[in-house]
C-alpha atoms as a PDB file:
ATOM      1  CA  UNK A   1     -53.674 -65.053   9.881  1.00  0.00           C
ATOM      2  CA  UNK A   2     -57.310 -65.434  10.099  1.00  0.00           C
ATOM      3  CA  UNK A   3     -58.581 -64.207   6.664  1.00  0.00           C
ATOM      4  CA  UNK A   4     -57.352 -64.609   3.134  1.00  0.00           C
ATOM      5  CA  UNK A   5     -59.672 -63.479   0.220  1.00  0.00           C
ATOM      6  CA  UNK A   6     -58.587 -64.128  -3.493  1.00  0.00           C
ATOM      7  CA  UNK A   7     -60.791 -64.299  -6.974  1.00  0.00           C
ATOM      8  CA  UNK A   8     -61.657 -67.275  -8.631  1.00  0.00           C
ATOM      9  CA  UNK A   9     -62.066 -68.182 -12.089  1.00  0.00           C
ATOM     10  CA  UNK A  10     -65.740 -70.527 -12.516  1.00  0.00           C
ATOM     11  CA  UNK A  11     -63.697 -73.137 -13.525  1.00  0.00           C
ATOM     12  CA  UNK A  12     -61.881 -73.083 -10.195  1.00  0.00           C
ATOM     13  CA  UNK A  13     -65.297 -72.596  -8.286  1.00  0.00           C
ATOM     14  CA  UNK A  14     -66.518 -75.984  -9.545  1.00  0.00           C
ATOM     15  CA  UNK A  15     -63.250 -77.538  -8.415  1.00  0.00           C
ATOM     16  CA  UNK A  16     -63.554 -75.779  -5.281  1.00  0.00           C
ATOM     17  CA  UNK A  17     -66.761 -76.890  -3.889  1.00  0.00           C
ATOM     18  CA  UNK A  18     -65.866 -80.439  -5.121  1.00  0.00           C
ATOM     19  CA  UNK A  19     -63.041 -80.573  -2.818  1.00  0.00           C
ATOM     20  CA  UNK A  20     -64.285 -79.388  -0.654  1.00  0.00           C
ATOM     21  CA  UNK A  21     -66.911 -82.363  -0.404  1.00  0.00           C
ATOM     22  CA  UNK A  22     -64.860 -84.387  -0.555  1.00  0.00           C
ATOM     23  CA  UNK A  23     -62.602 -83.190   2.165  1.00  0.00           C
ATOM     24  CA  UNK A  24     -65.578 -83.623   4.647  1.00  0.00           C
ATOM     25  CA  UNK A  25     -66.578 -79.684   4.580  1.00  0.00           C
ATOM     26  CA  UNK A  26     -70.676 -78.907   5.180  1.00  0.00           C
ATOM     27  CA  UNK A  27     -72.394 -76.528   2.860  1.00  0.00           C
ATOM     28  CA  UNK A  28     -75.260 -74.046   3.049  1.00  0.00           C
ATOM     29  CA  UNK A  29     -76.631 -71.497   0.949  1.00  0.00           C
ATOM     30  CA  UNK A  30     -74.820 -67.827   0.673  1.00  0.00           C
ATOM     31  CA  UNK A  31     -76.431 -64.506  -0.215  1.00  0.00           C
ATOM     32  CA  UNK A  32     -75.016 -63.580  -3.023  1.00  0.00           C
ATOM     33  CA  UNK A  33     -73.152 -66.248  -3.335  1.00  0.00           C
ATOM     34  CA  UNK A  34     -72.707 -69.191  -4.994  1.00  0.00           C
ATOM     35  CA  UNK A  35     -71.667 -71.166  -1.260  1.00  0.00           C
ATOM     36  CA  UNK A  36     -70.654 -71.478   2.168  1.00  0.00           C
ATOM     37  CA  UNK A  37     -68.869 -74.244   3.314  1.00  0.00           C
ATOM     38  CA  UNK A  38     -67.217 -74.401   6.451  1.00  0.00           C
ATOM     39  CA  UNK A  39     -65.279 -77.337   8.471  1.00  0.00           C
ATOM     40  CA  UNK A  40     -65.165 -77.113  12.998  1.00  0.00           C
ATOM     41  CA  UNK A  41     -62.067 -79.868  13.185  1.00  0.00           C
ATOM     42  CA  UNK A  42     -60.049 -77.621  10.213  1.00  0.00           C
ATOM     43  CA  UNK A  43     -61.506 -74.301  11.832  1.00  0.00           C
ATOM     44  CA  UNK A  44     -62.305 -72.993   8.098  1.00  0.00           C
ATOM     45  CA  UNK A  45     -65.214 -70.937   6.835  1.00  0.00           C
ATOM     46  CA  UNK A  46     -65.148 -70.458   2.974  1.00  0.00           C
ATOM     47  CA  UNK A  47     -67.326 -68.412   1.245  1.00  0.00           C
ATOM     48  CA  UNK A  48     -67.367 -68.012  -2.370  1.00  0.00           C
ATOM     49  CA  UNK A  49     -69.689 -64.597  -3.766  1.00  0.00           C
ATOM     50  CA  UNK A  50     -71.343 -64.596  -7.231  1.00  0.00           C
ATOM     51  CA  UNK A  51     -68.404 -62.120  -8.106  1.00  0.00           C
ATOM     52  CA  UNK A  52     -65.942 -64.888  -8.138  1.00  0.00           C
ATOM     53  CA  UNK A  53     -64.651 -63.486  -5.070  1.00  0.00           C
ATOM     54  CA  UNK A  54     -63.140 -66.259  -2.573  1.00  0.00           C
ATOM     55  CA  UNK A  55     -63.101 -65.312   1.291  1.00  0.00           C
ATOM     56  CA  UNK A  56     -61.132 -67.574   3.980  1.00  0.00           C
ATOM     57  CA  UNK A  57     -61.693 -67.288   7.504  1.00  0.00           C
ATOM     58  CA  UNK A  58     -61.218 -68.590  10.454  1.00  0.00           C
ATOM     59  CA  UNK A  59     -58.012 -70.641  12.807  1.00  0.00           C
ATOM     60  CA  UNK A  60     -57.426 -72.818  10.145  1.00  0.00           C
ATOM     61  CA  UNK A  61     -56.799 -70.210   7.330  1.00  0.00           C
ATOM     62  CA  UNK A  62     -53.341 -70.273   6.772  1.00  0.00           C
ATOM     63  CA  UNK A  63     -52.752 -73.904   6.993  1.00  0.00           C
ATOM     64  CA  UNK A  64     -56.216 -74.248   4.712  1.00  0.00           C
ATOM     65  CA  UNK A  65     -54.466 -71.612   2.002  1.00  0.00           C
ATOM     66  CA  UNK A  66     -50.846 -72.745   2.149  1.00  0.00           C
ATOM     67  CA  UNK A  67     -51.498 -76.036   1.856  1.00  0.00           C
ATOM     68  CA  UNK A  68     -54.423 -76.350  -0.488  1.00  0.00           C
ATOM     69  CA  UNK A  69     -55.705 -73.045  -2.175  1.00  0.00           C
ATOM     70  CA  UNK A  70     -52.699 -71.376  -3.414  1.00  0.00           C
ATOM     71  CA  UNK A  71     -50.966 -75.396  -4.731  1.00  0.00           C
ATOM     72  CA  UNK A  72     -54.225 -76.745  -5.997  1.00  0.00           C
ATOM     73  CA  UNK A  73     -56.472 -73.746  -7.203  1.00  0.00           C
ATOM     74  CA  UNK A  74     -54.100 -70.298  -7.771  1.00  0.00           C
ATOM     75  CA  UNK A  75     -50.778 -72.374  -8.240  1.00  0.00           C
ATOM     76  CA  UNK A  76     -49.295 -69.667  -7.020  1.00  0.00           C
ATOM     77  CA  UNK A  77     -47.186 -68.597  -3.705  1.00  0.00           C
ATOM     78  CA  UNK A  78     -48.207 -65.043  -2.626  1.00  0.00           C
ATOM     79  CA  UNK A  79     -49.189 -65.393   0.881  1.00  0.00           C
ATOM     80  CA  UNK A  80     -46.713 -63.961   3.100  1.00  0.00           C
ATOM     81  CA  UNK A  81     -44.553 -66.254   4.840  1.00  0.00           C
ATOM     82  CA  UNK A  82     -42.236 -64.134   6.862  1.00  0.00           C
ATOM     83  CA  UNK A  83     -43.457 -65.012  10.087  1.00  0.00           C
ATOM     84  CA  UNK A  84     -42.184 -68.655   9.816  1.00  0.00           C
ATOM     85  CA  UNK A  85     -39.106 -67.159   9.584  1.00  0.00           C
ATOM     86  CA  UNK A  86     -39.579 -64.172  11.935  1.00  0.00           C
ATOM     87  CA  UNK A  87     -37.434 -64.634  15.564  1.00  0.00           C
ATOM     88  CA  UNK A  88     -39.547 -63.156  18.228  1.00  0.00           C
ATOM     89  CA  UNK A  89     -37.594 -60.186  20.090  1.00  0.00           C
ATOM     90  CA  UNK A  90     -37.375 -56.701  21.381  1.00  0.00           C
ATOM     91  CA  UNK A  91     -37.225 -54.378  18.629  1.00  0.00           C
ATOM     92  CA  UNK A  92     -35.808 -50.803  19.592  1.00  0.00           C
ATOM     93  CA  UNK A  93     -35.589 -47.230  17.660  1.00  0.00           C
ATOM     94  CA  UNK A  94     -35.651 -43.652  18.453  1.00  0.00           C
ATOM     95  CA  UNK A  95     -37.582 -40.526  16.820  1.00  0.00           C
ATOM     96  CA  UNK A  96     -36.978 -36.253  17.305  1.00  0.00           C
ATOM     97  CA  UNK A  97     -33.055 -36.437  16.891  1.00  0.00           C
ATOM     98  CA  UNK A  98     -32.991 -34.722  13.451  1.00  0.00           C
ATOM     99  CA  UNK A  99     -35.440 -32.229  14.786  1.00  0.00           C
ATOM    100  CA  UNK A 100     -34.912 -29.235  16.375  1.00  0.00           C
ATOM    101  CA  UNK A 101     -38.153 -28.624  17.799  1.00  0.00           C
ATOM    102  CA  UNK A 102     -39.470 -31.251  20.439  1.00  0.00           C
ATOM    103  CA  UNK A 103     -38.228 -34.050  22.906  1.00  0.00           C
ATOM    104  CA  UNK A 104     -35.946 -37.228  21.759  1.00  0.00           C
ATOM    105  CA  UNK A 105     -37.865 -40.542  22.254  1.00  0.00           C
ATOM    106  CA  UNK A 106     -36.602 -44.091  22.079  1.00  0.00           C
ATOM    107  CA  UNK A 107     -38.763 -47.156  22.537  1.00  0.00           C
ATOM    108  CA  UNK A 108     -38.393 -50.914  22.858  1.00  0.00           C
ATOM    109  CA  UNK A 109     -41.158 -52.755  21.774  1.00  0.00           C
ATOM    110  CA  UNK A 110     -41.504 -57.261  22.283  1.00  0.00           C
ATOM    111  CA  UNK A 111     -43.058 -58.695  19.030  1.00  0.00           C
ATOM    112  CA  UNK A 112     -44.041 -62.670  19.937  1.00  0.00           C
ATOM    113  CA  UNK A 113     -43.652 -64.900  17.409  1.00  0.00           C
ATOM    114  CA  UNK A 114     -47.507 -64.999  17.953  1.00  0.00           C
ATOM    115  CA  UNK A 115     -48.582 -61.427  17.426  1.00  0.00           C
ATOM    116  CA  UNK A 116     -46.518 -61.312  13.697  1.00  0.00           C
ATOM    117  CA  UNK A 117     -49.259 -61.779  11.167  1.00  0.00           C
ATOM    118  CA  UNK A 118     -51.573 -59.407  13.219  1.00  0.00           C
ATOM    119  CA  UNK A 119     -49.483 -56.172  12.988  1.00  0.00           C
ATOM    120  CA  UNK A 120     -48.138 -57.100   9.753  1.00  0.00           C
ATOM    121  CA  UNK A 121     -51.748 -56.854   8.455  1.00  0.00           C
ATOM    122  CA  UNK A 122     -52.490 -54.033  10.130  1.00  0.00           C
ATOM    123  CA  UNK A 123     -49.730 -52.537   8.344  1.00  0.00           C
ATOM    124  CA  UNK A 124     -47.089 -51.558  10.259  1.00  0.00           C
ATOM    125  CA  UNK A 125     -43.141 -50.722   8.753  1.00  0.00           C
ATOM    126  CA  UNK A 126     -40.888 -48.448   9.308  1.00  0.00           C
ATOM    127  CA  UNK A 127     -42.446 -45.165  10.428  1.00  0.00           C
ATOM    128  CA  UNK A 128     -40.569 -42.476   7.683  1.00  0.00           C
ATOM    129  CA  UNK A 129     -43.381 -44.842   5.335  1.00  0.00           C
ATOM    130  CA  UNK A 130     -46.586 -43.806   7.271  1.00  0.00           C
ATOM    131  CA  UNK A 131     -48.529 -40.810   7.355  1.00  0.00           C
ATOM    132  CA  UNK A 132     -48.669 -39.053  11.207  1.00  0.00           C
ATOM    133  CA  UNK A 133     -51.781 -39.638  11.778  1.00  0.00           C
ATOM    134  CA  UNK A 134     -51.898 -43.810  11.136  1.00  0.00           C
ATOM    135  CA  UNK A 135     -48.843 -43.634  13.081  1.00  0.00           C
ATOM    136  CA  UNK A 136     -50.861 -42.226  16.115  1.00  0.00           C
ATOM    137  CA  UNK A 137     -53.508 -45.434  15.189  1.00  0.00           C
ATOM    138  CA  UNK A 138     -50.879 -47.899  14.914  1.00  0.00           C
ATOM    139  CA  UNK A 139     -48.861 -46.850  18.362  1.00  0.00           C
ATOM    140  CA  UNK A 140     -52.452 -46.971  20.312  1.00  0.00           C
ATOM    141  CA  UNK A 141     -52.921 -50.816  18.971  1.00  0.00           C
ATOM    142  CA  UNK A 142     -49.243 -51.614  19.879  1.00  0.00           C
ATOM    143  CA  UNK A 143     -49.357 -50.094  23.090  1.00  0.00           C
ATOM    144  CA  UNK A 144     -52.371 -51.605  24.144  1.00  0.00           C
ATOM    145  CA  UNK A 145     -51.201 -55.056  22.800  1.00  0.00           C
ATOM    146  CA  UNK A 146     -47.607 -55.016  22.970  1.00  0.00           C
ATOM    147  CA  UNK A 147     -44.899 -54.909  25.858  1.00  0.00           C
ATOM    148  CA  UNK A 148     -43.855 -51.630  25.431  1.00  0.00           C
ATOM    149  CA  UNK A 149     -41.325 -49.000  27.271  1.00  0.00           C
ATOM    150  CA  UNK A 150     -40.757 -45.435  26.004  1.00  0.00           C
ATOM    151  CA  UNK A 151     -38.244 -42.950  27.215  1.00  0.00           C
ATOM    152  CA  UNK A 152     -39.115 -39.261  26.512  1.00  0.00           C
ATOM    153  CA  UNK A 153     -36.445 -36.676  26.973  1.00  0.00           C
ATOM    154  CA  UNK A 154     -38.258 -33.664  26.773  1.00  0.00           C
ATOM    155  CA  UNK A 155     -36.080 -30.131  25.729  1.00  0.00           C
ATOM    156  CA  UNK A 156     -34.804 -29.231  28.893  1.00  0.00           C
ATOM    157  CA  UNK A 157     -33.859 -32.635  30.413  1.00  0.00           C
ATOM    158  CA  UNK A 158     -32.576 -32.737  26.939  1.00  0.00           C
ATOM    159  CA  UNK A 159     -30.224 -29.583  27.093  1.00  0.00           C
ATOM    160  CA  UNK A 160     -28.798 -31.201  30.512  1.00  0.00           C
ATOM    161  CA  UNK A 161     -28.437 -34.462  29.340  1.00  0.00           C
ATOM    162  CA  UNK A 162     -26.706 -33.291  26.675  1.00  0.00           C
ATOM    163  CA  UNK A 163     -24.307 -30.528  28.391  1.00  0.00           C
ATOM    164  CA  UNK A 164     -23.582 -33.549  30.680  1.00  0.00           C
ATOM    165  CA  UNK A 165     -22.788 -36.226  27.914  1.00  0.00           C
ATOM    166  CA  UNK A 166     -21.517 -33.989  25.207  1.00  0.00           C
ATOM    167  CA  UNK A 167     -22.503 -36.169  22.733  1.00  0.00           C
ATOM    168  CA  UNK A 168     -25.831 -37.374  21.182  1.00  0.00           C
ATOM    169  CA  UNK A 169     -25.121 -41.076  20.569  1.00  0.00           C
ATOM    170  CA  UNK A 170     -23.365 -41.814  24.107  1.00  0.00           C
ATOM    171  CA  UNK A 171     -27.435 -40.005  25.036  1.00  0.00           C
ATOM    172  CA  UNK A 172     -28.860 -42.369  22.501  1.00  0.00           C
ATOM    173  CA  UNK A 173     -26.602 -45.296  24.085  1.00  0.00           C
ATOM    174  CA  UNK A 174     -27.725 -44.251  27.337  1.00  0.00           C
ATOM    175  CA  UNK A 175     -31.400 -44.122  26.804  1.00  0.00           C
ATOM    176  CA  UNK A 176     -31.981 -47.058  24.671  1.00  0.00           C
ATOM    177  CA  UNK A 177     -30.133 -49.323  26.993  1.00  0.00           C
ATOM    178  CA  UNK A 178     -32.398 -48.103  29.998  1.00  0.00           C
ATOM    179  CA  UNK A 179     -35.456 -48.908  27.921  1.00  0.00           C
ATOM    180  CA  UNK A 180     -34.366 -52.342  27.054  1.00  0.00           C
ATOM    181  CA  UNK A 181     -33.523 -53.089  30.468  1.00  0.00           C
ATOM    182  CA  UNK A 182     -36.988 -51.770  31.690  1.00  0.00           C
ATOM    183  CA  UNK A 183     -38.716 -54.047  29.088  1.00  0.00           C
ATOM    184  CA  UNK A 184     -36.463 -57.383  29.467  1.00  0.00           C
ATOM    185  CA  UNK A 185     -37.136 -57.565  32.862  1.00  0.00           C
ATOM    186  CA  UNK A 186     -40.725 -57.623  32.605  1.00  0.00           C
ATOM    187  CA  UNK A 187     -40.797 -60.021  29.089  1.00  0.00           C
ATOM    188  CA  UNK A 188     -39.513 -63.435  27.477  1.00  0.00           C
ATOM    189  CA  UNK A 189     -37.442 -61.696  25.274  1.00  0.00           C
ATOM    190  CA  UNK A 190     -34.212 -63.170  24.666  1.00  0.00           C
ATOM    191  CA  UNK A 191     -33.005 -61.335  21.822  1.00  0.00           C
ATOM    192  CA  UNK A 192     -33.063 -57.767  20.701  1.00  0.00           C
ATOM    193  CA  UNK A 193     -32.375 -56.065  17.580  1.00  0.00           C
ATOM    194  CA  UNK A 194     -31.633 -52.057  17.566  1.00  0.00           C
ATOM    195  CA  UNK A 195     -31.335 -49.952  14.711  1.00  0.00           C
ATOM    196  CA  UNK A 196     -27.615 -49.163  14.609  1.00  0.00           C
ATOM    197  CA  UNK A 197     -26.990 -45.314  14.754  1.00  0.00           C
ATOM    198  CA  UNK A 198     -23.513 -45.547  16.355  1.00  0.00           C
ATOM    199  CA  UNK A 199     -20.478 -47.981  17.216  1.00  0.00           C
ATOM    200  CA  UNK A 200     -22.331 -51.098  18.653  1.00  0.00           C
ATOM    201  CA  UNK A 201     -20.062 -50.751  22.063  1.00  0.00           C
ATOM    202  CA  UNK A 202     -21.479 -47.801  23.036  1.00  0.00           C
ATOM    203  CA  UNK A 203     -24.700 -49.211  23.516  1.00  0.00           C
ATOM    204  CA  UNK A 204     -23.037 -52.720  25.047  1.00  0.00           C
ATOM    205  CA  UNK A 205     -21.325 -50.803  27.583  1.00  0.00           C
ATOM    206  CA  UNK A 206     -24.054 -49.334  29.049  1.00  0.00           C
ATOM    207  CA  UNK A 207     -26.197 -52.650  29.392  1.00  0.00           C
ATOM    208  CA  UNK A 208     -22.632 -53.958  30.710  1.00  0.00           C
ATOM    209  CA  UNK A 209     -23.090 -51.567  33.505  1.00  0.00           C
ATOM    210  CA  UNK A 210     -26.806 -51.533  34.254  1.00  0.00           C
ATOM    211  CA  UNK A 211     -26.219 -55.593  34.980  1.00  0.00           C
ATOM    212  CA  UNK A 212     -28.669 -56.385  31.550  1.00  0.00           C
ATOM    213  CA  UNK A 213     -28.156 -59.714  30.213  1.00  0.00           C
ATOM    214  CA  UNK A 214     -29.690 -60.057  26.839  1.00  0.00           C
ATOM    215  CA  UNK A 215     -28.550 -60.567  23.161  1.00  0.00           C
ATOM    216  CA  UNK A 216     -28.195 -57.577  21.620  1.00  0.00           C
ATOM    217  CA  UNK A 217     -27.708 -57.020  17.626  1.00  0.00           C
ATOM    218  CA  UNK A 218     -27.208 -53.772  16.149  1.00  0.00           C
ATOM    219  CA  UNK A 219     -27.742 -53.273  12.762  1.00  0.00           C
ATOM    220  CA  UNK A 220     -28.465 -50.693  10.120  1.00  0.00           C
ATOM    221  CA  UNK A 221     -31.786 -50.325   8.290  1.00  0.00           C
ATOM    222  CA  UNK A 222     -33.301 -52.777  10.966  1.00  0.00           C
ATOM    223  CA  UNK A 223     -36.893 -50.874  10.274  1.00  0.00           C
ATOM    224  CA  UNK A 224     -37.179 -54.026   7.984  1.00  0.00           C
ATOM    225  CA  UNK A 225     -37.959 -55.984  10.732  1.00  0.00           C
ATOM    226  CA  UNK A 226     -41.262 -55.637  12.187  1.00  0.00           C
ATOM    227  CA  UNK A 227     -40.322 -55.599  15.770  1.00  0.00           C
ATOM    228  CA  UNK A 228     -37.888 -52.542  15.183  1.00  0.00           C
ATOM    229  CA  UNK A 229     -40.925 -50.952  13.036  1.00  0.00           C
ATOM    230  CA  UNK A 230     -43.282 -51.156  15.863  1.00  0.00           C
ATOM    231  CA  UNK A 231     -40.698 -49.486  17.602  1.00  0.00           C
ATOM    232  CA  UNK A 232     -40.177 -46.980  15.260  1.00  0.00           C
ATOM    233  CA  UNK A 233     -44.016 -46.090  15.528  1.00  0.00           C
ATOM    234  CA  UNK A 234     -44.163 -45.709  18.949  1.00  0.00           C
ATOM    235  CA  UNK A 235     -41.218 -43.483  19.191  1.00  0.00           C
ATOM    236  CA  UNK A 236     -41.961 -41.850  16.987  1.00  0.00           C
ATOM    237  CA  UNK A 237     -45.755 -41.132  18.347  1.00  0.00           C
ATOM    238  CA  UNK A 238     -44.035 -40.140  21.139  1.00  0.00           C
ATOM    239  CA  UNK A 239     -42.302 -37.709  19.728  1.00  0.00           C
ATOM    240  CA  UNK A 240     -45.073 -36.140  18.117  1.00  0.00           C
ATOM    241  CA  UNK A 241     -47.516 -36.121  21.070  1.00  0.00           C
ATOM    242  CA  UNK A 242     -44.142 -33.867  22.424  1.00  0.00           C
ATOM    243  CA  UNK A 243     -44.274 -31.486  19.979  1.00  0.00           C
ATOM    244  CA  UNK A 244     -48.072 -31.057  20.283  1.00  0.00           C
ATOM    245  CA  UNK A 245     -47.844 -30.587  23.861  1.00  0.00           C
ATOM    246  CA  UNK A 246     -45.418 -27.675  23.423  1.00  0.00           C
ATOM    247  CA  UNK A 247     -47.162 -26.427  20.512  1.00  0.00           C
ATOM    248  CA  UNK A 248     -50.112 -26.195  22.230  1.00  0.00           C
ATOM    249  CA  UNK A 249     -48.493 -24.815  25.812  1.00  0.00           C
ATOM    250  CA  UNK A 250     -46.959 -21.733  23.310  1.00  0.00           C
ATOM    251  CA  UNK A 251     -49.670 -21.762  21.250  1.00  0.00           C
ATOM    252  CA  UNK A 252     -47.545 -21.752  18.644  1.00  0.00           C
ATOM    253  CA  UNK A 253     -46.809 -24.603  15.506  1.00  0.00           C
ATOM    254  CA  UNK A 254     -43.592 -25.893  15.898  1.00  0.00           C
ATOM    255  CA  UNK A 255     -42.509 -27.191  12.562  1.00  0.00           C
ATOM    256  CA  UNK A 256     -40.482 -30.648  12.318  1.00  0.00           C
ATOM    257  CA  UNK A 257     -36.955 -31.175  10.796  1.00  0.00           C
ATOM    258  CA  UNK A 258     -33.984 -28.579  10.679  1.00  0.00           C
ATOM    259  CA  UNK A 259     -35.341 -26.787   7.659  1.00  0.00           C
ATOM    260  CA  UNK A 260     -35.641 -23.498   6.589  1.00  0.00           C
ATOM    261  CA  UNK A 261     -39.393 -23.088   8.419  1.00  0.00           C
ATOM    262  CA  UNK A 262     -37.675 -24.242  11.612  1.00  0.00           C
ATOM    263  CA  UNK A 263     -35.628 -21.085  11.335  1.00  0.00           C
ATOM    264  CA  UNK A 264     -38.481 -18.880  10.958  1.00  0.00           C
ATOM    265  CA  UNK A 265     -40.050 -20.665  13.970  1.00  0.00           C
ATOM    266  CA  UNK A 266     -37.077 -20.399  16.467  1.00  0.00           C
ATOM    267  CA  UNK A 267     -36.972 -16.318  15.552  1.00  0.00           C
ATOM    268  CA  UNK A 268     -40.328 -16.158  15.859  1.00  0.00           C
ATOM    269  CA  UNK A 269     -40.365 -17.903  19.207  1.00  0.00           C
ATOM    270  CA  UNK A 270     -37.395 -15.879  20.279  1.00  0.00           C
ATOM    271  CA  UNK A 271     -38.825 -12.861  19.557  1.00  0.00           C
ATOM    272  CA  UNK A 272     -42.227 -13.464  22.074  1.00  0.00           C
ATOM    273  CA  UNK A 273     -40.649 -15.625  24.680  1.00  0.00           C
ATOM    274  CA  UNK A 274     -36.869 -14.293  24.668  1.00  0.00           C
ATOM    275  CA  UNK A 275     -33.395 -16.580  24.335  1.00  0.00           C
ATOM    276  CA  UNK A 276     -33.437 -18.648  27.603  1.00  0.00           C
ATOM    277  CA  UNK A 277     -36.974 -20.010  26.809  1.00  0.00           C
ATOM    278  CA  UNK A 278     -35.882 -21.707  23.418  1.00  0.00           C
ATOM    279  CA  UNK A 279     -34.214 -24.235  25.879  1.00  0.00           C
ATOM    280  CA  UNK A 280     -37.710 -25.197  26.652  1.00  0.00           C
ATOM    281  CA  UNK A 281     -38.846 -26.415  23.358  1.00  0.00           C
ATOM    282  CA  UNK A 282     -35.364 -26.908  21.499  1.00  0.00           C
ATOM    283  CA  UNK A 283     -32.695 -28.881  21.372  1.00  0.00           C
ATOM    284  CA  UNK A 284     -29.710 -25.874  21.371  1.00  0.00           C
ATOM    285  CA  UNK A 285     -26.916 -27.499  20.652  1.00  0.00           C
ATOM    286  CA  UNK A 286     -28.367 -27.558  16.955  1.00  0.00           C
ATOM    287  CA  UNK A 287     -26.883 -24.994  14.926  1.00  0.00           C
ATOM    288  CA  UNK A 288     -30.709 -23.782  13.962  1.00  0.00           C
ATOM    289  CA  UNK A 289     -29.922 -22.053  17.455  1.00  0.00           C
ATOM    290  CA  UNK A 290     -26.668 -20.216  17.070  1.00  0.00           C
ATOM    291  CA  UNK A 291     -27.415 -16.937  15.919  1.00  0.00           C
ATOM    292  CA  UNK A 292     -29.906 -16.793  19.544  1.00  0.00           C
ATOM    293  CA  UNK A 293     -27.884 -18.337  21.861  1.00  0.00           C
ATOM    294  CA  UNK A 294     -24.355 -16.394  20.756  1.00  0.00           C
ATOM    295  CA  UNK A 295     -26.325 -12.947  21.177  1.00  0.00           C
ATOM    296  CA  UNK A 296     -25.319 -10.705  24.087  1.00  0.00           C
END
């Protein structure tokens, strides 16, 4: 955390700068403002603006806020200390297998202890919160910052898969635990968390096998946890940089979900491209594809 900004009562202001002084802090004149003061050993800048507004930066800030702002000026407790609690680890989701249209995608993503307060500020949660487009902003800052592997199963490696397996979770089991072996063996992680979707053996069993040694938890509505909700992001960006690329390769839109529009779509699609190429853009073993694929 390396701002914090708050508003002051005048009161407060007067208290403020005499602390301050007395705390060893220089002072200089502020635009606008009633003061700057700023300490190198504490690594604090504070500057305080003629509309009572209170600004914080620097190393220093959280231990400057925690320990003296919030108990001696706000008396209050707002600042967010989850990250003292926070357990660094791979966090690991999936995105695109409730939708018909588009590849699967699951991701593991390594949050360090260090990196919490940075993409907590920058807002990142559970991606079924954001709009698309953030999510698109938010996956480019976690990929370029983060350790990060994605597995993208597009529609037809998708169809096989799934003719082979027979069953979407033992796919899911299969995929995540190739991700999280990719991305342990090139972190510290010692610890990942996975957002449960199936009975936690499946997913053991296939880390069993691949030789992965890691601690593994598995449990529902882990978005809650921001390494699992930068994971959540980038599969989910993942998935919808798939369904663009098909969209755009058809030049057609292909709606999200299993709705009612989806429907229209697949028909649609059907009807320019014929039966066999829906296996090229949809996952068939939905039931959004049974009245194509049972035609003769």
């Amino acid at each position: 955390m390396n701002s914090y900004t708050c508003a002051v009562s005048e009161k407060e202001i007067q208290k403020i700068k005499t602390d301050l002084g007395e705390k060893g802090f220089e002072f200089k004149d502020l635009p606008y403002g009633f003061f700057q003061a700023f300490h190198k050993t504490l690594a604090v800048n504070l500057s305080l603006y003629h509309s009572k507004k209170c600004v914080v930066q620097g190393k220093g800030t959280e231990d400057f806020v925690r320990f003296y702002l919030e108990p001696e000026i706000l008396k209050t407790f707002a600042l967010d200390y989850a990250h003292l609690e926070y357990e660094e680890k791979i966090g690991m989701d999936e995105s695109g297998k409730g939708d018909f249209f588009g590849p699967l995608a699951v991701a593991s993503v390594f949050l360090p202890k260090a990196c919490f307060n940075e993409f907590k500020e920058a807002g990142v949660m559970d991606n079924k919160k954001i709009h698309d487009k953030k999510i698109l902003i938010l996956d480019a800052m976690i990929q370029k910052k983060l350790p990060c592997k994605t597995i993208v199963v597009g529609p037809e490696k998708y169809n096989t898969l799934y003719e082979r397996f027979r069953n979407l979770n033992i796919m899911l089991a299969w995929a995540h635990a190739a991700a999280l072996r990719d991305l342990s063996s090139v972190c510290s992680a010692k610890k990942a968390l996975l957002d449960q979707f199936a009975a936690p053996y499946l997913v053991e069993s296939k880390l069993e096998k691949m030789g992965v040694s890691i601690t593994l938890e598995q449990k529902t509505h882990a978005e809650s946890d921001l390494a699992v909700a930068c994971a959540s992001i980038v599969a989910r960006a993942s998935f919808l940089k798939g369904l663009k690329t098909l969209s755009e390769k058809f030049s057609m839109e292909f709606p999200k979900g299993a709705g009612a529009p989806v429907n229209k779509t697949a028909k649609n699609f059907v009807n320019q491209f014929g039966r066999e190429a829906l296996k090229s853009v949809a996952k068939i073993h939905f039931r959004n594809a049974t009245p194509f694929m049972n035609t003769h």
